[in-house]
N, C-alpha and C. Protein backbone atom coordinates (compact mmCIF):
# COMPACT_ATOMS: atom_id res chain seq x y z
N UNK A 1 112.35 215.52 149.02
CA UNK A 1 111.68 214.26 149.26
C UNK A 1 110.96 213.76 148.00
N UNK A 2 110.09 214.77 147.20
CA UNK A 2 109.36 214.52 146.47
C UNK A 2 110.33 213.62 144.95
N UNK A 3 112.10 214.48 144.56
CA UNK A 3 112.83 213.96 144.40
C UNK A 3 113.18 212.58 144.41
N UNK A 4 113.52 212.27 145.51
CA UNK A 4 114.18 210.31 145.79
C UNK A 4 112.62 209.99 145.51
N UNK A 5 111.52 210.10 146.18
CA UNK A 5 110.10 209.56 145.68
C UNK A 5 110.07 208.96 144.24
N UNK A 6 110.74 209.99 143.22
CA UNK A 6 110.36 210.14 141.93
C UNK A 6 111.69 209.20 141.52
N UNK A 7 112.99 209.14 141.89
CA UNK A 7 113.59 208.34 141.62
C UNK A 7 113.45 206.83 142.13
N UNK A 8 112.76 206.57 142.68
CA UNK A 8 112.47 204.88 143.05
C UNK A 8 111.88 204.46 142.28
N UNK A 9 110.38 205.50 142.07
CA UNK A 9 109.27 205.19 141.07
C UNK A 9 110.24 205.00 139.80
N UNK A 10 110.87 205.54 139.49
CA UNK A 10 111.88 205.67 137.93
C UNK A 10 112.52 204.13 137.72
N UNK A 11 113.41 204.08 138.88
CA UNK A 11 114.05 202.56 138.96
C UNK A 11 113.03 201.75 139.40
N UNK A 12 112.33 201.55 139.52
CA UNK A 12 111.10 200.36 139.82
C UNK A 12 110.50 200.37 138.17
N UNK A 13 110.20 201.41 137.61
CA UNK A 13 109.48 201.24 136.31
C UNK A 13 110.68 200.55 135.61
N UNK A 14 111.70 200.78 135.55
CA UNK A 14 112.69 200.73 134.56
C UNK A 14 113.07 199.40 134.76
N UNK A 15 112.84 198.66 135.76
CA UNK A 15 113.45 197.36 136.17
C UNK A 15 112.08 196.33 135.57
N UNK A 16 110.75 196.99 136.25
CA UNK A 16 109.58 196.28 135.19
C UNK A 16 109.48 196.16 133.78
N UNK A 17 110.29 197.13 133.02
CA UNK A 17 110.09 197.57 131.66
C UNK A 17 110.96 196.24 131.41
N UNK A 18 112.49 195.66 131.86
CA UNK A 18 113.38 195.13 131.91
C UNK A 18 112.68 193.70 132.09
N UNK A 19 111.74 193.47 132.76
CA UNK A 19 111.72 192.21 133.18
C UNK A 19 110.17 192.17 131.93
N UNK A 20 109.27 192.92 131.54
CA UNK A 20 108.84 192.70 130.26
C UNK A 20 109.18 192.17 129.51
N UNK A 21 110.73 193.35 129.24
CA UNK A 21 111.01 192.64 127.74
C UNK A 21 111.62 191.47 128.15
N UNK A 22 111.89 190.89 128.98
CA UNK A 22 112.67 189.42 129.35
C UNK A 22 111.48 188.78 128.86
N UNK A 23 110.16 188.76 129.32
CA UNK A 23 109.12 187.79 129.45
C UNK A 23 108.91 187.83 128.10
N UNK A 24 108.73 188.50 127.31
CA UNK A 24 108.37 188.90 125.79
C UNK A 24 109.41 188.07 124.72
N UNK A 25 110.73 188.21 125.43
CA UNK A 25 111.86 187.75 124.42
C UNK A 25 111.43 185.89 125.30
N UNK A 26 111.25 185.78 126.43
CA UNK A 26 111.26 184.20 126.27
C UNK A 26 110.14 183.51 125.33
N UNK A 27 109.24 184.47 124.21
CA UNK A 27 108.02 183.86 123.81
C UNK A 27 109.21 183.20 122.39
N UNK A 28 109.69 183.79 122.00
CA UNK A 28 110.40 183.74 120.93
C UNK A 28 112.07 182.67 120.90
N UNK A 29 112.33 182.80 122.30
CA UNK A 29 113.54 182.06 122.33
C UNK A 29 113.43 181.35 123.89
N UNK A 30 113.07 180.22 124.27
CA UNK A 30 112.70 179.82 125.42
C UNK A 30 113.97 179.61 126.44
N UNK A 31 115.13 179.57 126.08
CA UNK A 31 116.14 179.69 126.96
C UNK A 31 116.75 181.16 127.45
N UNK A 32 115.85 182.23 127.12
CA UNK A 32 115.59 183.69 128.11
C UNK A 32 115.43 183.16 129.16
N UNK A 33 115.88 183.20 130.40
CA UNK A 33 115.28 183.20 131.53
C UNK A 33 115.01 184.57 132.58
N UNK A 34 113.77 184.49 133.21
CA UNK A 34 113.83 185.34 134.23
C UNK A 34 114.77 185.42 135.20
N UNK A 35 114.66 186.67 135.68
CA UNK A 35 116.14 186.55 136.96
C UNK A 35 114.66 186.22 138.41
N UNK A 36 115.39 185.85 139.59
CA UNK A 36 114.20 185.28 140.71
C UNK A 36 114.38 187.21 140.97
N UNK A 37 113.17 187.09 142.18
CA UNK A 37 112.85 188.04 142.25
C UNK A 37 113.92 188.97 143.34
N UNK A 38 115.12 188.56 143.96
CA UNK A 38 115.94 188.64 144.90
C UNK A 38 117.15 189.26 143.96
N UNK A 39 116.84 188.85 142.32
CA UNK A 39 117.78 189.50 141.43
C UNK A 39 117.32 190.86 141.04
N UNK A 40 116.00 190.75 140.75
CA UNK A 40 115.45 191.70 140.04
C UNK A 40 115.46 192.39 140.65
N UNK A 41 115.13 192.73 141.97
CA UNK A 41 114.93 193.81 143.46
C UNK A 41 115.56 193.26 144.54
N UNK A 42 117.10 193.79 144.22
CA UNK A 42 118.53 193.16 145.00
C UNK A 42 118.28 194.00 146.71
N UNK A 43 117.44 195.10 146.46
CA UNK A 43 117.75 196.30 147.36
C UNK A 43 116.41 195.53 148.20
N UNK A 44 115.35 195.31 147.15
CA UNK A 44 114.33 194.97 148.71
C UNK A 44 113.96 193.32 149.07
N UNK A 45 114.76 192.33 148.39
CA UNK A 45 114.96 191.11 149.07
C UNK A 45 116.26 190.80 149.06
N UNK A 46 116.06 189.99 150.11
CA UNK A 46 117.81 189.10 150.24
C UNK A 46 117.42 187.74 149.93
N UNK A 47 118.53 187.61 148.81
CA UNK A 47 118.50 186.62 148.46
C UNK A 47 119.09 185.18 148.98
N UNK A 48 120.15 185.17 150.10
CA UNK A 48 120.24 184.09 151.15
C UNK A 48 118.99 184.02 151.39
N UNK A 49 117.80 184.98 152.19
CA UNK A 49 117.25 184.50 153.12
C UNK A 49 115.93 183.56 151.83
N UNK A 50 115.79 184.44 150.64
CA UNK A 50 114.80 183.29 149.62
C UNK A 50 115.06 181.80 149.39
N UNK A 51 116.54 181.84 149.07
CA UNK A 51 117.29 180.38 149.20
C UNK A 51 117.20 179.72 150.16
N UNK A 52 117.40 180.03 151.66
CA UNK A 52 117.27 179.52 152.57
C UNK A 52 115.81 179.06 152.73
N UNK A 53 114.43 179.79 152.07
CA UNK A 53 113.06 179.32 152.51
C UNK A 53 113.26 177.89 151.41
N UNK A 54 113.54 178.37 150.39
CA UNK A 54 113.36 177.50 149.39
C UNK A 54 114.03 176.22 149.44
N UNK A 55 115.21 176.02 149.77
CA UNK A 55 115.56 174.64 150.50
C UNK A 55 114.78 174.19 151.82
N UNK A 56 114.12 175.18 152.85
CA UNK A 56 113.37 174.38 153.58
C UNK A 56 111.93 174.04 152.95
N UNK A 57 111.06 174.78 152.13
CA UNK A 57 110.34 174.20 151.34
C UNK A 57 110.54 173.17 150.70
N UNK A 58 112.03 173.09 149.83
CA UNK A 58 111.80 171.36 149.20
C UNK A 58 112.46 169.96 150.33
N UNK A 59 112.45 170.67 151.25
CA UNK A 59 113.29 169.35 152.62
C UNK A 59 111.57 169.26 153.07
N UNK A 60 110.77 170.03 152.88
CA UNK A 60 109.53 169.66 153.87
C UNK A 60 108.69 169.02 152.59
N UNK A 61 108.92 169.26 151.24
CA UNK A 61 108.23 168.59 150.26
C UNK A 61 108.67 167.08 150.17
N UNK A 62 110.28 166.98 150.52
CA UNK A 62 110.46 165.90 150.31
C UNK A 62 110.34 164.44 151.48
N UNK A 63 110.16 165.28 152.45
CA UNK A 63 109.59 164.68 153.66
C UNK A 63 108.22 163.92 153.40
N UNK A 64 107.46 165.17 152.47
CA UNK A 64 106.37 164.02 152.75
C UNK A 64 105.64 163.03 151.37
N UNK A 65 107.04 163.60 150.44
CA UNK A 65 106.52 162.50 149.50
C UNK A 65 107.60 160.95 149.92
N UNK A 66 108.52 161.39 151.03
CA UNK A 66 108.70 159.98 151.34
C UNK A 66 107.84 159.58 152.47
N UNK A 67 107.11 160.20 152.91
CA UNK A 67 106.04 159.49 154.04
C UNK A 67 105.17 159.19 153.18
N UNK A 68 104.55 159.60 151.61
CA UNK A 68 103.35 158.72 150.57
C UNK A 68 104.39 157.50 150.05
N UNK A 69 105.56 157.49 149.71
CA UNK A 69 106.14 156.55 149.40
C UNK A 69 106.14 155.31 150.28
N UNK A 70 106.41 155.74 151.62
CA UNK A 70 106.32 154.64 152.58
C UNK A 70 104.99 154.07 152.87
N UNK A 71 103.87 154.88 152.99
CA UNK A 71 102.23 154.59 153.00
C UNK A 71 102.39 153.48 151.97
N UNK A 72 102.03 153.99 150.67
CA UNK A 72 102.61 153.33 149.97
C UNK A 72 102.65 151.90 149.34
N UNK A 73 103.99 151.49 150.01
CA UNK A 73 105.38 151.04 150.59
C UNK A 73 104.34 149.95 151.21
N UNK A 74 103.93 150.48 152.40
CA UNK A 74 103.57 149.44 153.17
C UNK A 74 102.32 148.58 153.22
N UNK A 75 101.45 149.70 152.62
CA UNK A 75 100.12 149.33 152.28
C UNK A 75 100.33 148.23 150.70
N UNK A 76 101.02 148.10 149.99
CA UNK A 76 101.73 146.91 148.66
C UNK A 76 101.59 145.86 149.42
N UNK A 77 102.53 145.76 150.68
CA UNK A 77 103.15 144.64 151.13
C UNK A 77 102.32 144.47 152.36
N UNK A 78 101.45 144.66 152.94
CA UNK A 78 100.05 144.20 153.48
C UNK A 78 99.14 143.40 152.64
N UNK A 79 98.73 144.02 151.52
CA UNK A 79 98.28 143.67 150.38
C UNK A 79 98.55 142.31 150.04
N UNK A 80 99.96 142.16 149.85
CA UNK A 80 100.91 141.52 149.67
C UNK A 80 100.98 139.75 150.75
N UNK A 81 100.98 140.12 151.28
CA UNK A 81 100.59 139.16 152.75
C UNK A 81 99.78 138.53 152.83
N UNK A 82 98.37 139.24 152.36
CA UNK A 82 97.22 138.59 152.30
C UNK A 82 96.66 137.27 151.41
């Protein structure tokens, strides 16, 4: 047990060490990119299900910058009227 323990800890350090030097090399060359975090730790997220939040996050962002658009929108052309 103590074994696999010591090998996770190993691949978890080794994948941080990895995503260091990523962050380190983007100071110097800005088209490094990070991998999302569903890349970096394939084993403990799924990455459908991140994608899937993340398109409903920007469908609910974009919901309500068209409800300020329409506020807005309508409050111009009240304005407008007067």
């Amino acid at each position: 047990m103590r074994k696999l323990e010591a090998q996770e800890r190993a691949a978890h350090d080794y994948i941080l060490a990895d995503l260091i030097g990523r962050s380190v090399a983007r100071l110097y060359n800005s088209s490094n990119k990070l991998p999302s975090i569903a890349e970096a730790y394939p084993t403990l997220f799924d990455a459908e299900e991140i994608e899937e939040k993340k398109q409903e996050q920007q469908a609910e962002l974009f919901a309500i910058r068209l409800k300020q658009f329409a506020a807005s929108h309508n409050k111009r052309l009240e304005e407008a009227q007067k």
